[in-house]
Protein backbone atom coordinates (compact mmCIF):
# COMPACT_ATOMS: atom_id res chain seq x y z
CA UNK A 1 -39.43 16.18 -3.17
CA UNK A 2 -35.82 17.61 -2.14
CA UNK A 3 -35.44 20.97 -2.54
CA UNK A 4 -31.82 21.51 -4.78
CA UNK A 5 -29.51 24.49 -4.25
CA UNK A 6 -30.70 25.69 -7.45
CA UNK A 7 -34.19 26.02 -6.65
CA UNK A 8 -33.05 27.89 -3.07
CA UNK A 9 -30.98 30.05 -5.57
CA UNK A 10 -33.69 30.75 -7.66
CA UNK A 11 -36.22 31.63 -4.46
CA UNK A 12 -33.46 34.15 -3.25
CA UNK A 13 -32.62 35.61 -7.10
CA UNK A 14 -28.72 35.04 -6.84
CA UNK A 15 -26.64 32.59 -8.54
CA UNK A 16 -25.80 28.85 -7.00
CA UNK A 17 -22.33 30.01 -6.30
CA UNK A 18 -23.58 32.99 -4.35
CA UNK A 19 -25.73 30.72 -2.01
CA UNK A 20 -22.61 28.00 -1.92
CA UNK A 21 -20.64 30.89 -0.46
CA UNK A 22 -23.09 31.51 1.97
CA UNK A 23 -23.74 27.62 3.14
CA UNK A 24 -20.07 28.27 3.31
CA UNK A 25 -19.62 30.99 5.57
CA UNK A 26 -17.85 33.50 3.44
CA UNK A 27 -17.55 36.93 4.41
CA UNK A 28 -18.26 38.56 1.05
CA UNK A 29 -21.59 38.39 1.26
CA UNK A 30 -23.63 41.51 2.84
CA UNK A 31 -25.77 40.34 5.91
CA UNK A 32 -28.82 40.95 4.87
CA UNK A 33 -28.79 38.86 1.65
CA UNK A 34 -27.54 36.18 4.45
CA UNK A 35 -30.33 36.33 6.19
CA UNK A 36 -32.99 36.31 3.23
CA UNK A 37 -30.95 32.75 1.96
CA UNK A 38 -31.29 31.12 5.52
CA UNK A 39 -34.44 31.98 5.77
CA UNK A 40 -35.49 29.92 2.67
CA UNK A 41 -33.12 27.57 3.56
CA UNK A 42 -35.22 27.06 6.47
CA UNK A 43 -38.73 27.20 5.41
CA UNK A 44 -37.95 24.79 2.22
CA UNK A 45 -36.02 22.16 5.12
CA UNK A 46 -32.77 22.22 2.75
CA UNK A 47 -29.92 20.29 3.77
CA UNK A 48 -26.86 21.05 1.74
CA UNK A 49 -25.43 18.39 -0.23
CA UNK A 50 -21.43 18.07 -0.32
CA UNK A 51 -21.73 19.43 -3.97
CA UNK A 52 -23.57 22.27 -3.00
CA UNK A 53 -20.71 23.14 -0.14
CA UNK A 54 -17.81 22.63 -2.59
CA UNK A 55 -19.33 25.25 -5.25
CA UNK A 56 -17.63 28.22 -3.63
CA UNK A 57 -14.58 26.08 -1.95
CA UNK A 58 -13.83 24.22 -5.01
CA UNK A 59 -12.93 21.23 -2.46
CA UNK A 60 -15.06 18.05 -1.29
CA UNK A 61 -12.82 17.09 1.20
CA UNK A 62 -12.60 13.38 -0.67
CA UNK A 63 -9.82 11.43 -1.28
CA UNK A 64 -10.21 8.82 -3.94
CA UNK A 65 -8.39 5.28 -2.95
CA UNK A 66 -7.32 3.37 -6.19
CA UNK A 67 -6.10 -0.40 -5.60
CA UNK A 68 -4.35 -0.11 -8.89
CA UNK A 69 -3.10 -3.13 -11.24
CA UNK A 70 -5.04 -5.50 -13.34
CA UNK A 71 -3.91 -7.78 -9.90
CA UNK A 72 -4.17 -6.23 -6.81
CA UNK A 73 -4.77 -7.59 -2.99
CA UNK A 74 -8.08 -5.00 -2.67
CA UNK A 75 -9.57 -5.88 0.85
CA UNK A 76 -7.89 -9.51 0.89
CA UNK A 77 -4.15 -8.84 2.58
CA UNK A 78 -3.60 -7.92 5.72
CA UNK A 79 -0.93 -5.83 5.08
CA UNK A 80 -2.86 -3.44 2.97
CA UNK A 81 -6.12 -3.87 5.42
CA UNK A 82 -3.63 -2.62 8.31
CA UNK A 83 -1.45 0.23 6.42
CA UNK A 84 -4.84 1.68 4.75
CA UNK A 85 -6.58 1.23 8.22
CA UNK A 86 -4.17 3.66 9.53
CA UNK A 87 -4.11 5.91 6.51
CA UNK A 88 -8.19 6.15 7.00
CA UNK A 89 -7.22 7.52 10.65
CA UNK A 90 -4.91 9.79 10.34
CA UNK A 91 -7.14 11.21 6.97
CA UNK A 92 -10.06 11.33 9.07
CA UNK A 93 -8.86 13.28 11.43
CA UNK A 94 -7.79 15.89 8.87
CA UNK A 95 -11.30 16.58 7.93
CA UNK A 96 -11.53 13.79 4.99
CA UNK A 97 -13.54 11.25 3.68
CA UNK A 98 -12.49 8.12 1.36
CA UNK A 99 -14.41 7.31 -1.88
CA UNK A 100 -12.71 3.66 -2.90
CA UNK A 101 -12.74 3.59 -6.94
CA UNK A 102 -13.35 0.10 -8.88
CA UNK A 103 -11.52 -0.68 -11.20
CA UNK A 104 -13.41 -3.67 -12.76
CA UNK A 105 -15.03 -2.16 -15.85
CA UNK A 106 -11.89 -0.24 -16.81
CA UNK A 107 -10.12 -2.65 -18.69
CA UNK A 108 -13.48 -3.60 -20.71
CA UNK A 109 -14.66 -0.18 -21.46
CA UNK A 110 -10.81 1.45 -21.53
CA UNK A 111 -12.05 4.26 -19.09
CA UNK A 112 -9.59 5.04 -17.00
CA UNK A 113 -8.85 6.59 -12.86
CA UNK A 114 -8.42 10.41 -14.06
CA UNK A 115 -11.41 10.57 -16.04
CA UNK A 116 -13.34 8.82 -12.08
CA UNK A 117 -11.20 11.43 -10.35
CA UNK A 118 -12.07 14.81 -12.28
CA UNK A 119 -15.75 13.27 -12.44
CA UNK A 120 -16.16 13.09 -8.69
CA UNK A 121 -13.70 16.07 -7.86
CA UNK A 122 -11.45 14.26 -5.41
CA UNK A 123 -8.88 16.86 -3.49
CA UNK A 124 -6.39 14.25 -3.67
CA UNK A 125 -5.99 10.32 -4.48
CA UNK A 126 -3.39 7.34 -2.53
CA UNK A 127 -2.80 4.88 -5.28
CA UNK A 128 -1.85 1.32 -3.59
CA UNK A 129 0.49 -0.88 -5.86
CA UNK A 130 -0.44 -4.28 -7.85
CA UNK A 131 0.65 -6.34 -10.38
CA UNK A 132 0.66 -4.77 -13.80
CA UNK A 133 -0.06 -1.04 -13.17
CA UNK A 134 -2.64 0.54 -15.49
CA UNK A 135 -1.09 3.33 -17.79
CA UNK A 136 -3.95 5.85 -16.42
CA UNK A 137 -1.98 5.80 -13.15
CA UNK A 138 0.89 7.77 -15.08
CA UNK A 139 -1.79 10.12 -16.28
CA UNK A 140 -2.83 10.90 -12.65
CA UNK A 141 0.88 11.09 -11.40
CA UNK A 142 1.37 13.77 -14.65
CA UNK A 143 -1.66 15.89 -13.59
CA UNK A 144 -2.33 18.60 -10.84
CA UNK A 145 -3.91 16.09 -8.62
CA UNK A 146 -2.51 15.96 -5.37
CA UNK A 147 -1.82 11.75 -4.95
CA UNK A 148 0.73 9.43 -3.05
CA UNK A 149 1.61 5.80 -4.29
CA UNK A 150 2.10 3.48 -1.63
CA UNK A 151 4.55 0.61 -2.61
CA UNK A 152 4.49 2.83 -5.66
CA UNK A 153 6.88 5.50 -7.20
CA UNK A 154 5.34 8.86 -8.30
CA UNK A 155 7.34 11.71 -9.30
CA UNK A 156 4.76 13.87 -11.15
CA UNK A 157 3.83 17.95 -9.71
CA UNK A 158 1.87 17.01 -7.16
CA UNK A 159 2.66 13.13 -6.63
CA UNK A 160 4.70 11.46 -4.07
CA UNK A 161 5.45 8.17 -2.50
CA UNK A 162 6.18 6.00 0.35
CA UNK A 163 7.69 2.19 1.35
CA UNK A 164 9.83 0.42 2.80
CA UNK A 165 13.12 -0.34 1.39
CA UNK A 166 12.81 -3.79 -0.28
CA UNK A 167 16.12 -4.28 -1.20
CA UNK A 168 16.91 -4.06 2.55
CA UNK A 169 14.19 -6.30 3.62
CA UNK A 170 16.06 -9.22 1.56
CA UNK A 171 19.78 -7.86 2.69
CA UNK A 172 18.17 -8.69 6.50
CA UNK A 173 16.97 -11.87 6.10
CA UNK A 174 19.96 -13.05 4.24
CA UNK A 175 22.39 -11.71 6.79
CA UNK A 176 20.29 -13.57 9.45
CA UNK A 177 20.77 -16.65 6.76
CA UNK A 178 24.07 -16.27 7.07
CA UNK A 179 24.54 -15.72 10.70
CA UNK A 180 22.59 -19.08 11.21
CA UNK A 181 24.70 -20.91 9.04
CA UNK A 182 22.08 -21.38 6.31
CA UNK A 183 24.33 -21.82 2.73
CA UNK A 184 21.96 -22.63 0.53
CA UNK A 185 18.79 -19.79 -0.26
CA UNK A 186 15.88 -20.13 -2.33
CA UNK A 187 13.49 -17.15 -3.30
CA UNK A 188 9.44 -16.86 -3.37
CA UNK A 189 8.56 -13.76 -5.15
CA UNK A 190 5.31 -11.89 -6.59
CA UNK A 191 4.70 -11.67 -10.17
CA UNK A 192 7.07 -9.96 -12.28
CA UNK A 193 5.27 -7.25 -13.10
CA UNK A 194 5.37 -6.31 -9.60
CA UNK A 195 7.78 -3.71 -8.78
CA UNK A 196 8.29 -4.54 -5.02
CA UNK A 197 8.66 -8.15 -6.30
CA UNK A 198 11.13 -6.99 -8.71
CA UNK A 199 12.54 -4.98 -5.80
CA UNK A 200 13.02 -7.87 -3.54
CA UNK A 201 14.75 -9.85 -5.85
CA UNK A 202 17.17 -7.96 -7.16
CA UNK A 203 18.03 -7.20 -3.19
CA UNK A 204 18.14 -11.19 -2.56
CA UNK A 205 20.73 -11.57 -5.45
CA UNK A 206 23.09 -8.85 -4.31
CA UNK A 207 22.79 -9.98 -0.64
CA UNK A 208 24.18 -13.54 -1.91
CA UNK A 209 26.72 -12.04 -3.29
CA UNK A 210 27.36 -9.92 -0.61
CA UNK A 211 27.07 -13.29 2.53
CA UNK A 212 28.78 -15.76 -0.25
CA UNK A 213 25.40 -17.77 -0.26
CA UNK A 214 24.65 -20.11 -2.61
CA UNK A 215 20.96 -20.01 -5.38
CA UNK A 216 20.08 -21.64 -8.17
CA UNK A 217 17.71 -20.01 -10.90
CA UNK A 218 15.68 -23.24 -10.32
CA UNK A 219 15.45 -22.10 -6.34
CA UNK A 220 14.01 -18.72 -7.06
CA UNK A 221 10.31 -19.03 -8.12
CA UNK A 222 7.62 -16.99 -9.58
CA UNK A 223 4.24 -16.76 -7.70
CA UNK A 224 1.81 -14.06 -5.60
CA UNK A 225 1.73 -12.74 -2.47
CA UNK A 226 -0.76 -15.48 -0.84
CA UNK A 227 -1.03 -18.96 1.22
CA UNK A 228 -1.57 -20.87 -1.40
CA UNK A 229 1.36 -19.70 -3.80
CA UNK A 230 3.78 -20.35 -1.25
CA UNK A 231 2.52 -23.76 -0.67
CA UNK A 232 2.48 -25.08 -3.97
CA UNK A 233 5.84 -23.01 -4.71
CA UNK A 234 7.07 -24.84 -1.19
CA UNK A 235 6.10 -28.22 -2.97
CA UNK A 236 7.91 -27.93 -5.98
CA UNK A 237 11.29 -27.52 -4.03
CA UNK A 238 10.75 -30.15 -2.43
CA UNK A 239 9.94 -32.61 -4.97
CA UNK A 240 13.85 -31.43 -6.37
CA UNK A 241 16.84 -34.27 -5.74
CA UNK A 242 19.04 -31.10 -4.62
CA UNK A 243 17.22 -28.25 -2.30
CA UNK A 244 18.01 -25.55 -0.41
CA UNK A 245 17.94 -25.54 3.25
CA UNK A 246 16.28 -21.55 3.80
CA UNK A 247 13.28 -19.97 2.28
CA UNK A 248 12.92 -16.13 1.91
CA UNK A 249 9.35 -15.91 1.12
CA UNK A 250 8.25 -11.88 -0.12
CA UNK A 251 5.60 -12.18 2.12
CA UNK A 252 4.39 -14.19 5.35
CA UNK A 253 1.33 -15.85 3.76
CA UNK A 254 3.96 -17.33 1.25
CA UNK A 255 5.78 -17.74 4.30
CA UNK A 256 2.96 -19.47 6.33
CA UNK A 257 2.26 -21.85 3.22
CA UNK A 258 5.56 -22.74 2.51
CA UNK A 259 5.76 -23.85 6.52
CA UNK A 260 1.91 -25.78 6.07
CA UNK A 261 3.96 -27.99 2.71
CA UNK A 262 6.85 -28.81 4.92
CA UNK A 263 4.60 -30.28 7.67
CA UNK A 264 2.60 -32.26 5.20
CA UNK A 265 6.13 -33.42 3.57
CA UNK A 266 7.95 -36.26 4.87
CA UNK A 267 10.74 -33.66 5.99
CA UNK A 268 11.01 -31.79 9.27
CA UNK A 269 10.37 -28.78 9.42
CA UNK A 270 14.08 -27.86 11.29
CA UNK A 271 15.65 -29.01 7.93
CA UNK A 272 14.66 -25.55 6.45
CA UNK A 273 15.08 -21.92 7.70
CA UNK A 274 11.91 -19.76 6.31
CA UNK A 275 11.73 -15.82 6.38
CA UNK A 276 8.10 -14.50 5.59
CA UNK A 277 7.89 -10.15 5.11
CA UNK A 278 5.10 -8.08 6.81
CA UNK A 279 5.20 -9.21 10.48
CA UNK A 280 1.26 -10.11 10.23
CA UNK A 281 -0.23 -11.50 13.38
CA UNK A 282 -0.93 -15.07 12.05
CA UNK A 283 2.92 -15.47 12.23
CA UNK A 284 2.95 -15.31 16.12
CA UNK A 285 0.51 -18.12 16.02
CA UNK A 286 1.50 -20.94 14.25
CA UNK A 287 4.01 -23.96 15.29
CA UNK A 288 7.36 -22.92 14.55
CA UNK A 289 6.34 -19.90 14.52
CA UNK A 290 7.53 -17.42 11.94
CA UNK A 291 10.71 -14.87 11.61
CA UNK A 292 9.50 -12.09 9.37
CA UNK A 293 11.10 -9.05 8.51
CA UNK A 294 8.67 -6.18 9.88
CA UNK A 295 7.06 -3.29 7.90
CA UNK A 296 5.66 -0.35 9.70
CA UNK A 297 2.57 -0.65 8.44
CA UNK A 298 0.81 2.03 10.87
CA UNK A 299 3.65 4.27 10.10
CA UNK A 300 3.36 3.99 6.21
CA UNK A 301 -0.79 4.79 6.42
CA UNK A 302 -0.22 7.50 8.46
CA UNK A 303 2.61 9.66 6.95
CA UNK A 304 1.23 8.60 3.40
CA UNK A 305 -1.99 10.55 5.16
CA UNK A 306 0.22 13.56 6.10
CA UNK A 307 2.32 13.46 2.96
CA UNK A 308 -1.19 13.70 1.04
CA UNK A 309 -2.89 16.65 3.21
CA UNK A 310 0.52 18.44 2.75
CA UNK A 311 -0.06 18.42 -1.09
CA UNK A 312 -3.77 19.31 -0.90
CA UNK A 313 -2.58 22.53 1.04
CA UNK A 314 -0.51 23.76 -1.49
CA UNK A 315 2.98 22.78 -0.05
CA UNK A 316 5.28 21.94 -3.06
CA UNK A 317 5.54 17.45 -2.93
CA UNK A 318 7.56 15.99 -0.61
CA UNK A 319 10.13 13.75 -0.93
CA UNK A 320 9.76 10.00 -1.01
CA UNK A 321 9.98 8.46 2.46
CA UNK A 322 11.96 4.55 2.45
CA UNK A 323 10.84 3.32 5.57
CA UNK A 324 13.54 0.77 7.31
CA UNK A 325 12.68 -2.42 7.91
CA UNK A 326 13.11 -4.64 10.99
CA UNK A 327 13.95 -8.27 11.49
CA UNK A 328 11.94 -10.01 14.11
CA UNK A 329 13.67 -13.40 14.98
CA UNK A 330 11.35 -16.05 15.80
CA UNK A 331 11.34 -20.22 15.84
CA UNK A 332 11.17 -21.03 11.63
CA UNK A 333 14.84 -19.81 11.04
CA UNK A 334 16.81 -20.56 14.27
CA UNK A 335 16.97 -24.38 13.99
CA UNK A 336 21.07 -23.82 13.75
CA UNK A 337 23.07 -23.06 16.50
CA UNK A 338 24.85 -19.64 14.51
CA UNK A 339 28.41 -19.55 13.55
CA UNK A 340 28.70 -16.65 11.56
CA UNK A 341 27.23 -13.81 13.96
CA UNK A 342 28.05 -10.34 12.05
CA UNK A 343 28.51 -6.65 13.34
CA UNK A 344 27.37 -4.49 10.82
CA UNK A 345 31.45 -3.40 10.82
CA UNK A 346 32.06 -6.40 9.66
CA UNK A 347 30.06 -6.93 6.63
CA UNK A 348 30.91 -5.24 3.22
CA UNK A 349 28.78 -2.99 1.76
């Protein structure tokens, strides 16, 4: 049977918190009473747990990750595989490990992620943005937990944030829209619960305004962020008498899928101009293959890693970082030879 710290605690006659200190290292301990505790340390064959380590530290090194939202992409977008790839890096190398929180249960049994988090004493938590945010995220963001939201404001003590500006993302791809000749815009969003969907939009209606583009409510459509949204969403434009002739999808699987309904429509697929967001790698690939507007996704994991060990430390929260996007012109929106080539002079902010 596994000897526990208690039992080596017991064996020496001192406290648990008096042997954590000296699995620790700490210097308030006399020598002697070191010695005795490693020597029953080694004649029992104790290893000590991570509990046992963070009794006298008060620190696990642990960072909970919370996919938060009744809908969220978990393990199944790319984007969020890549930007928490890099965030696992750069965390790593600071000394952490990540404990990933489920979230399945909580809306049956009403539990809720600060409850999970003071349970298995995280030192800090990155909260990754879905659809419909539960309300326990606010409690988290109120409390003396260090966290960062990705894609998700947090102004709380010890909370920050960091994304890329949406609203600029749509102002690119409308520009380029515009510069192309393109007159007539329709919008694929995410759910409207979705703040970076809600985000996105309100940035595509101000950028029509701002290129004198043209978009019906019946050209701006409600879906999610994946392949198959985008196709069907692709579908129902073009089963309308009057379309538009460019797509800004909020993401590049909407993108992609909106590109797989043309080719399977009687339409070519020059007749449109499509913009996809996220710059995945698929978009390289396919036949035309896509423009996107690029996030830096290694960039966002690893300063939302940085931002998060800075809080942990003590430093008082820094503030939000908007991350700038980047257009990357490929073959799905160039079909027109462009007229209306801008300098950034030239167009009114």
């Amino acid at each position: 049977m596994r000897v526990t710290i208690k039992e080596i605690a017991k064996l020496a006659g001192l406290s648990t918190s008096s042997v954590s200190k000296i699995i620790n290292n700490y210097d308030d301990i006399n020598e002697e009473t070191k010695q005795k505790v490693w020597k029953i340390i080694e004649e029992h064959n104790y290893r000590p747990s991570y509990s046992a380590k963070s009794l006298a530290s008060n620190s696990t090194n642990v960072i909970g990750v919370i996919y938060a939202g009744k809908v969220n992409v978990g393990f199944s977008h790319p984007f969020f595989v890549d930007v928490l790839d890099a965030f696992k890096r750069e965390i790593g190398s600071l000394g952490y490990d990540l404990l990933f929180f489920s979230n399945e249960k909580f809306h049956q049994h009403k539990e809720d992620y600060l409850e999970r988090c003071l349970h298995y004493n995280v030192d800090g938590c990155v909260i990754i943005s879905g659809e419909e945010v539960e309300p326990s995220i606010a409690k988290i963001d109120k409390s003396s937990i260090p966290s960062i939201g990705i894609d998700l404001k947090m102004s709380g003590p010890k909370s920050s944030y960091i994304m890329t500006d949406n609203r600029e993302i749509s102002s690119l791809a409308l520009r380029h829209f515009y510069e192309f000749g393109y007159k007539n815009v329709a919008f694929f969003g995410g759910s409207e619960t979705s703040f970076i969907s809600k985000e996105r939009r309100y940035g595509f209606e101000q950028a029509v305004q701002q290129f004198s583009l043209h978009s019906k409510q019946e050209w701006q459509f409600i879906g999610d962020f994946f392949e198959e949204s985008g196709y069907y969403l692709m579908k129902q434009l073009l089963s309308m008498d009057h379309k538009p002739n460019a797509v800004f999808a909020s993401s590049d699987l909407m993108a992609l899928g909106a590109l797989r309904a043309i080719k399977e429509s009687v339409f070519p697929v020059s007749d449109f101009s499509v913009i996809g967001v996220d710059d995945l790698a698929a978009g390289s690939l396919v036949q035309p293959s896509l423009t996107t507007i690029r996030q830096n996704k290694k960039m966002i994991g690893t300063m939302a890693a940085t931002m998060l060990n800075e809080l942990i430390s003590g430093h008082p929260a820094p503030a939000p970082l908007l991350l700038e996007p980047k257009l990357i012109v490929r073959e799905s929106s160039t079909h027109n030879t462009p007229p209306n080539i801008l300098t950034t002079q030239e167009v009114s902010t």
